[in-house]
N, C-alpha and C. Protein backbone atom coordinates (compact mmCIF):
# COMPACT_ATOMS: atom_id res chain seq x y z
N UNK A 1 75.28 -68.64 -60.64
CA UNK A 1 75.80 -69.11 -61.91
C UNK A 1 74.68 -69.80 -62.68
N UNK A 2 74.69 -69.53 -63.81
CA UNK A 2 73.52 -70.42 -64.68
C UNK A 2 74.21 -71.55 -65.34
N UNK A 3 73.01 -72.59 -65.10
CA UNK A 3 72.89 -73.75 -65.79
C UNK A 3 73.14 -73.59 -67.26
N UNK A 4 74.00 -74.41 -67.92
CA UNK A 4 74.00 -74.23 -69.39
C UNK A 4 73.08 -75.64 -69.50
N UNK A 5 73.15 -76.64 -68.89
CA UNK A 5 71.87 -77.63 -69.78
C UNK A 5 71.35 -77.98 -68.61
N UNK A 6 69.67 -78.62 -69.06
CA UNK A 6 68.89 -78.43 -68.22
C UNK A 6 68.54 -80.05 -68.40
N UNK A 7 69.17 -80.83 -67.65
CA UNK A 7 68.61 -82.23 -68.09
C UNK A 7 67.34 -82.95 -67.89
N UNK A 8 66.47 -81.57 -67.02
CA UNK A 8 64.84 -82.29 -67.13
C UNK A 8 63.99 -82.16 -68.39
N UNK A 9 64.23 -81.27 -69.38
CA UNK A 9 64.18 -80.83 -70.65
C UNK A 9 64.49 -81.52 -71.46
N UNK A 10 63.42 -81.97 -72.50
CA UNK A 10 63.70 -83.32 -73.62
C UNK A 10 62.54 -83.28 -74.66
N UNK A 11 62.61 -83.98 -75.34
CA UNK A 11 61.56 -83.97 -76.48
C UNK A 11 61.87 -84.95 -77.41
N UNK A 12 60.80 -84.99 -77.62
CA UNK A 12 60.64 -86.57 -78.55
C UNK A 12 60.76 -86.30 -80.37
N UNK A 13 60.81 -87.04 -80.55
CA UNK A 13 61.58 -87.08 -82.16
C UNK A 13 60.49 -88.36 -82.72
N UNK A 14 59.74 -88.52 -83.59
CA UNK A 14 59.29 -89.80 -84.48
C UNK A 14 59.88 -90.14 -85.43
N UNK A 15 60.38 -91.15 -86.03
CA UNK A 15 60.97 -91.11 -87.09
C UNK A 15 60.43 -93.42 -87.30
N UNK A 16 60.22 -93.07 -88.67
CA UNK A 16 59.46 -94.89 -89.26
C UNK A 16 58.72 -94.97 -87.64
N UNK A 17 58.03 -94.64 -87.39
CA UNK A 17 56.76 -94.84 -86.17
C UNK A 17 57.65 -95.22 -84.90
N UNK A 18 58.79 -94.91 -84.48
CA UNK A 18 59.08 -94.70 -83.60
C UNK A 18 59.65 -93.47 -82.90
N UNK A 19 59.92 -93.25 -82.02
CA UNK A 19 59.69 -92.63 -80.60
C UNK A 19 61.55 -92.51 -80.10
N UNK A 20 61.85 -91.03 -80.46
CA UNK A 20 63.36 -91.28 -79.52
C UNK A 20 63.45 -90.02 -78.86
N UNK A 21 63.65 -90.18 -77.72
CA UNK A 21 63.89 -89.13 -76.23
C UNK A 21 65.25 -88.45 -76.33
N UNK A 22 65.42 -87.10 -76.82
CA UNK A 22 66.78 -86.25 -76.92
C UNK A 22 66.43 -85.32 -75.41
N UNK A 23 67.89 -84.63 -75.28
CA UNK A 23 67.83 -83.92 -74.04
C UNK A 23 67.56 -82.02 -75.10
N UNK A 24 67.75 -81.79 -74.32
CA UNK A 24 67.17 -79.94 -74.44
C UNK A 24 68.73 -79.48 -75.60
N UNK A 25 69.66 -80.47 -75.55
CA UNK A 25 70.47 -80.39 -76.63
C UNK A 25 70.79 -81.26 -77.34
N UNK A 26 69.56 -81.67 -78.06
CA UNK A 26 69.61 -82.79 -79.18
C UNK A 26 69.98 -84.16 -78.68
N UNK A 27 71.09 -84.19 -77.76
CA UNK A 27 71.56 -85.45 -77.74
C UNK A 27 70.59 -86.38 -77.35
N UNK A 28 71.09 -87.85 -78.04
CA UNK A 28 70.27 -89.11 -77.43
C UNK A 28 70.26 -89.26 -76.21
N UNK A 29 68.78 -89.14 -75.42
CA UNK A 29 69.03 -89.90 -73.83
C UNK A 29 69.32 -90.92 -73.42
N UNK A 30 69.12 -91.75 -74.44
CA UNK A 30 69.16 -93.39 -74.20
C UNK A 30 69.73 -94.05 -75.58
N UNK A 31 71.53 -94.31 -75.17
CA UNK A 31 71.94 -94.73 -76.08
C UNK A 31 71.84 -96.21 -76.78
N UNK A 32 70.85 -96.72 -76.20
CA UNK A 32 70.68 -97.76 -77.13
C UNK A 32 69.17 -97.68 -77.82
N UNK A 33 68.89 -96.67 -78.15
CA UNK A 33 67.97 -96.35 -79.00
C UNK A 33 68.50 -96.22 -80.07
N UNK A 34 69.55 -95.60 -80.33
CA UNK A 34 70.48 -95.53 -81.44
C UNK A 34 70.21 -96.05 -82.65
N UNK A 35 69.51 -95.32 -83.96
CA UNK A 35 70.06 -96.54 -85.49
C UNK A 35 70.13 -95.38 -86.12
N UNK A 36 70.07 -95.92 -87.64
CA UNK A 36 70.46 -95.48 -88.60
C UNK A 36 69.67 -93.96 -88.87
N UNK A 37 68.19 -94.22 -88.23
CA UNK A 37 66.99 -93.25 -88.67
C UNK A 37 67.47 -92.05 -87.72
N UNK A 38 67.49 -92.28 -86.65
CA UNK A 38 68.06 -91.17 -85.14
C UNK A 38 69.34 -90.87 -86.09
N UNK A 39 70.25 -91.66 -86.80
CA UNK A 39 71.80 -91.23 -86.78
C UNK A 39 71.59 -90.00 -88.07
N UNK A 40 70.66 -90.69 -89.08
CA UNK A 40 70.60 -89.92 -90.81
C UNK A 40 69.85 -88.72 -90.04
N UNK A 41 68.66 -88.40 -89.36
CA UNK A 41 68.27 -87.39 -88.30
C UNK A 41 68.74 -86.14 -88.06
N UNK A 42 69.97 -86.90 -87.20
CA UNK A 42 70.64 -86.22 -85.74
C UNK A 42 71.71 -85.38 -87.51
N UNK A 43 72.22 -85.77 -88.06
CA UNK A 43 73.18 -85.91 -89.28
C UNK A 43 72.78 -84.43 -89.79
N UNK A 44 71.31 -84.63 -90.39
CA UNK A 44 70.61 -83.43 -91.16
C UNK A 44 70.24 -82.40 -90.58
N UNK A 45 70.02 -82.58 -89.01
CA UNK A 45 70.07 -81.46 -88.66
C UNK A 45 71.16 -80.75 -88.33
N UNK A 46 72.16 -81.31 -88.47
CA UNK A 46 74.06 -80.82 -88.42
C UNK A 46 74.51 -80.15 -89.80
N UNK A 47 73.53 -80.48 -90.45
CA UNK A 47 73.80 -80.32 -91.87
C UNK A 47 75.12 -80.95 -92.27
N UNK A 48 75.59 -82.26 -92.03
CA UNK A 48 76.03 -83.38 -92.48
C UNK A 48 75.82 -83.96 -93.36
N UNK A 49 76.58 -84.65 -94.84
CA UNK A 49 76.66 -85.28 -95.51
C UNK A 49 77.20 -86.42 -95.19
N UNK A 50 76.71 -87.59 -94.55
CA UNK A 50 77.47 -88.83 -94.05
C UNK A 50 78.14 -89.72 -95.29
N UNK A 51 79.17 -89.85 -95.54
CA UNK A 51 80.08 -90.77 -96.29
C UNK A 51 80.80 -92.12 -95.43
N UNK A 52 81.68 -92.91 -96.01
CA UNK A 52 82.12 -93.73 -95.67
C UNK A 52 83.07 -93.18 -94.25
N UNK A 53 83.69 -92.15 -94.25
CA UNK A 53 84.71 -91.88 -92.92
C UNK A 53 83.51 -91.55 -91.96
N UNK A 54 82.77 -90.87 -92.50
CA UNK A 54 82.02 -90.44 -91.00
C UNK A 54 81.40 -91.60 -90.34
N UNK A 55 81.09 -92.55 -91.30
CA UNK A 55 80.30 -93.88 -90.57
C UNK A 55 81.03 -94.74 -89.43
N UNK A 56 82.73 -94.36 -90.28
CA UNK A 56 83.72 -95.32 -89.80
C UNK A 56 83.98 -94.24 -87.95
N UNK A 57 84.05 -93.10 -88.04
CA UNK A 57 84.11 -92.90 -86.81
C UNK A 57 83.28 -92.81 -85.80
N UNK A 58 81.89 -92.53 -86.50
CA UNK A 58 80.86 -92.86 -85.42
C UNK A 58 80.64 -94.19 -84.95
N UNK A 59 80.81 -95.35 -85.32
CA UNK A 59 81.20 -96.50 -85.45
C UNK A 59 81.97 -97.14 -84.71
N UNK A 60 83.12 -96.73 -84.92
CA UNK A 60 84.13 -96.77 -84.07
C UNK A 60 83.91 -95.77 -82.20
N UNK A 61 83.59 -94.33 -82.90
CA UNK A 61 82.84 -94.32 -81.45
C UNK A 61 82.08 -95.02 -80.81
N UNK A 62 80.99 -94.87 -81.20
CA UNK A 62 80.18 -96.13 -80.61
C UNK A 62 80.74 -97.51 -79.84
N UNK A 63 81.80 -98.46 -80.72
CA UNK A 63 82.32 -99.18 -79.87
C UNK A 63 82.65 -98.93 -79.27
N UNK A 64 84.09 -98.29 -79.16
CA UNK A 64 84.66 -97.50 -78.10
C UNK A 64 83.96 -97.11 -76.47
N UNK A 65 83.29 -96.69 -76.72
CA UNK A 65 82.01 -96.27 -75.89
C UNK A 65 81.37 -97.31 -74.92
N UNK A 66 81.21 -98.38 -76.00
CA UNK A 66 80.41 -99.43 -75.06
C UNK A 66 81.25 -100.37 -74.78
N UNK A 67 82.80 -100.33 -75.08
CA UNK A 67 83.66 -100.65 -74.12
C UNK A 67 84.30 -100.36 -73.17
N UNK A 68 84.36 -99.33 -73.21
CA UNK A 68 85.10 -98.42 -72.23
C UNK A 68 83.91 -97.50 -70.87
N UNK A 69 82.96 -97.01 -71.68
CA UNK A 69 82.12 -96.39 -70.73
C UNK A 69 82.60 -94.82 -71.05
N UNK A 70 83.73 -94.66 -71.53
CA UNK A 70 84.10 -93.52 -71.83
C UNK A 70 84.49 -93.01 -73.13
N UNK A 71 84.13 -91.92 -73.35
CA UNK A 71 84.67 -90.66 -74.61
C UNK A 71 85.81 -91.14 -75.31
N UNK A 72 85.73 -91.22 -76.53
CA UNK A 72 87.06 -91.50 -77.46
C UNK A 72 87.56 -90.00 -77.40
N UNK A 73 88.95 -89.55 -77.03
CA UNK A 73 89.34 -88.47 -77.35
C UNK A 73 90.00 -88.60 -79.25
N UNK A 74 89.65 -86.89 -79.76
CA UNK A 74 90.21 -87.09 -80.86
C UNK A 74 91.41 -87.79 -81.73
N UNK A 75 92.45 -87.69 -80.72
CA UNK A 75 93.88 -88.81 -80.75
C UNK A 75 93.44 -89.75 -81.02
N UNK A 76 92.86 -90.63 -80.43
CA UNK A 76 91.95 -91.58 -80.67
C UNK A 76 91.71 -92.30 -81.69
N UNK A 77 90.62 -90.95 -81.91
CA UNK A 77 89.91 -91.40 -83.28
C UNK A 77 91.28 -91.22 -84.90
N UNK A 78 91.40 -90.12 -84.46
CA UNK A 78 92.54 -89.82 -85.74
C UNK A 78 93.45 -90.96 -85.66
N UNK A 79 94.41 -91.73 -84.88
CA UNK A 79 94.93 -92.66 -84.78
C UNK A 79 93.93 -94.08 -85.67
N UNK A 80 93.11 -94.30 -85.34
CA UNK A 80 91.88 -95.07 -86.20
C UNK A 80 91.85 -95.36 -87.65
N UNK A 81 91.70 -93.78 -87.58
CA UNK A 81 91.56 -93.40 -89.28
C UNK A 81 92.63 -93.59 -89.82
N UNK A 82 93.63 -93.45 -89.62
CA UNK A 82 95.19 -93.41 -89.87
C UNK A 82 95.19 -94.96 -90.34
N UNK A 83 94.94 -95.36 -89.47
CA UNK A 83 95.30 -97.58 -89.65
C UNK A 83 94.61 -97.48 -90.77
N UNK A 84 92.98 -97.29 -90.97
CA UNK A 84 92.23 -97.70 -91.47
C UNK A 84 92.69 -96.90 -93.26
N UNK A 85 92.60 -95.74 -93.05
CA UNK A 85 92.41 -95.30 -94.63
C UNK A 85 93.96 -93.99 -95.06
N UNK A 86 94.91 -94.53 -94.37
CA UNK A 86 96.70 -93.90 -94.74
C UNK A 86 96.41 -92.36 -93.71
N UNK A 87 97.56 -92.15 -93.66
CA UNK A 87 98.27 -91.21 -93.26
C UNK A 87 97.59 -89.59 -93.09
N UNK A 88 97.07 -89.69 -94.54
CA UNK A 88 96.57 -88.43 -94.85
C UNK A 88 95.12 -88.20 -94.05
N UNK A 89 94.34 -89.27 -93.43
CA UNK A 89 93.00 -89.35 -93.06
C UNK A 89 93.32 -89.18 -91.85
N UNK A 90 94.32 -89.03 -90.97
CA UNK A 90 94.49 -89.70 -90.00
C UNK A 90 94.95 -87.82 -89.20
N UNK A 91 94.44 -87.35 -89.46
CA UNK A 91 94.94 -86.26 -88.99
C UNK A 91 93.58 -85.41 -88.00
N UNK A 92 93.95 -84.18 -87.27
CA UNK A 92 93.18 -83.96 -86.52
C UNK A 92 92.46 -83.03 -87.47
N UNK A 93 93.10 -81.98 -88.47
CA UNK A 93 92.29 -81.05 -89.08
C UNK A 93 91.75 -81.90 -90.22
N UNK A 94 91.74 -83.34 -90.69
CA UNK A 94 91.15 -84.10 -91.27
C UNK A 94 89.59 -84.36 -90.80
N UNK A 95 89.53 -84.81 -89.33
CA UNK A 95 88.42 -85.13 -88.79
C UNK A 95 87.63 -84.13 -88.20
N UNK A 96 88.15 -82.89 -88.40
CA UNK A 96 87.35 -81.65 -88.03
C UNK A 96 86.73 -81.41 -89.48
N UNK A 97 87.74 -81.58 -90.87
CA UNK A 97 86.48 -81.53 -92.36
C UNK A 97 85.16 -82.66 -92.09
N UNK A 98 85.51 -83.30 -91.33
CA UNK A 98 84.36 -84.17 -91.34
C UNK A 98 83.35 -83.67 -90.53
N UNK A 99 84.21 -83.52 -89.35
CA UNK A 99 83.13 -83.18 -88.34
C UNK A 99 83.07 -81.56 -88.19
N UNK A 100 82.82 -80.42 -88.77
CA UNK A 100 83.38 -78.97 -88.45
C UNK A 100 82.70 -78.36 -87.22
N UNK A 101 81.94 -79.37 -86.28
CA UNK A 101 81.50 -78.80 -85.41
C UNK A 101 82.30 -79.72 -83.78
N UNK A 102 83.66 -80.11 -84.61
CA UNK A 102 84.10 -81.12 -83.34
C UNK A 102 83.77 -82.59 -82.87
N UNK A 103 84.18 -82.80 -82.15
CA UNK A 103 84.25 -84.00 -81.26
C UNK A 103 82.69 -84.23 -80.72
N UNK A 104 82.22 -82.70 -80.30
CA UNK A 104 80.84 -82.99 -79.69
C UNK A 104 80.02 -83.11 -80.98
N UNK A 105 79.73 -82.93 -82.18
CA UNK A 105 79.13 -83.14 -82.87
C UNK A 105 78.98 -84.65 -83.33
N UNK A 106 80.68 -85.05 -83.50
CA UNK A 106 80.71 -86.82 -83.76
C UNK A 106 80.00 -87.35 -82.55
N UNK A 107 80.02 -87.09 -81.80
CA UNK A 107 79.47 -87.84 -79.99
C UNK A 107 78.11 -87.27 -80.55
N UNK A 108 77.48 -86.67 -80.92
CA UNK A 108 75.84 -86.36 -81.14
C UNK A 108 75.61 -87.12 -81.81
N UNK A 109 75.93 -87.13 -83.56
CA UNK A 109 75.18 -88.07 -84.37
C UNK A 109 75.69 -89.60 -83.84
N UNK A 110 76.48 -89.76 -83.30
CA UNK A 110 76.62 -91.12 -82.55
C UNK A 110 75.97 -91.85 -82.00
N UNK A 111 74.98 -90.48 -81.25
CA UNK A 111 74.29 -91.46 -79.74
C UNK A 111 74.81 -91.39 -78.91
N UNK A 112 75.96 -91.20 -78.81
CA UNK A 112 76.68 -90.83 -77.25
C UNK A 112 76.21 -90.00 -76.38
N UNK A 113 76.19 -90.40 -75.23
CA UNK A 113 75.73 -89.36 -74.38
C UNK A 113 76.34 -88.40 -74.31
N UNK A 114 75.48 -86.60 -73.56
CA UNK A 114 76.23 -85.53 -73.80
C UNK A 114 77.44 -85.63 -72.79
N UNK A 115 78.37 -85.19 -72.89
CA UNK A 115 79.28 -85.05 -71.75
C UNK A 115 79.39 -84.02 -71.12
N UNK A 116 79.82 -84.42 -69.88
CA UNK A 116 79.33 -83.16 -68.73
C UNK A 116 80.24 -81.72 -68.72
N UNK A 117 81.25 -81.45 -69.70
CA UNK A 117 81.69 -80.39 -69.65
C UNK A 117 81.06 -79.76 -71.20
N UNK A 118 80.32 -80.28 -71.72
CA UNK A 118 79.54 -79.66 -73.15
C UNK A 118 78.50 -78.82 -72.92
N UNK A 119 78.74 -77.58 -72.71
CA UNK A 119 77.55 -76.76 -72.68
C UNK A 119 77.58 -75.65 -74.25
């Protein structure tokens, strides 16, 4: 069976004279490298337009994350959005206009680590 990711495989990124370590699929290796420069980055190469919701769920991921240790599932997040900005935001095909590449895409420009069923 083949490996879909190869986690000895990585490469470095510079961005304002620093130095950030992605795996062989973009993601951050080390999530507290994490800012704004890695996030606007990780964003453009998604071909992402970041607005106010997307900040609010990567954001919210992020906490999530470093409370738990674990993955916000989409429920989750859509539940979030819902409190935060009505009814209509709060939906799952809402946070897929945001994100059209999924859950693993919000967990990329996040900083989140990759998760082990994402190949």
């Amino acid at each position: 069976m083949m490996k879909c990711f190869d986690p000895k495989i990585s490469r470095t990124i510079s961005l304002n004279s620093k130095d950030y370590l992605l795996n062989d699929k973009f993601y951050l290796k080390k999530f507290t490298a994490w800012d704004a420069s890695i996030r606007d980055w990780l964003a453009s190469q998604e071909k992402l337009e970041l607005g106010e919701k997307h900040h609010y769920v990567i954001n919210f991921s992020r906490d999530y994350f470093t409370k738990t240790k674990v993955h916000p599932i989409v429920r989750t997040i859509t539940f979030e959005l819902k409190k935060q900005f009505g009814a209509e935001k709060g939906t799952v095909k809402y946070f897929h206009d945001l994100f059209p590449g999924g859950v693993h895409q919000a967990f990329l420009v996040a900083g989140l680590p990759m998760v082990d069923s994402c190949c």
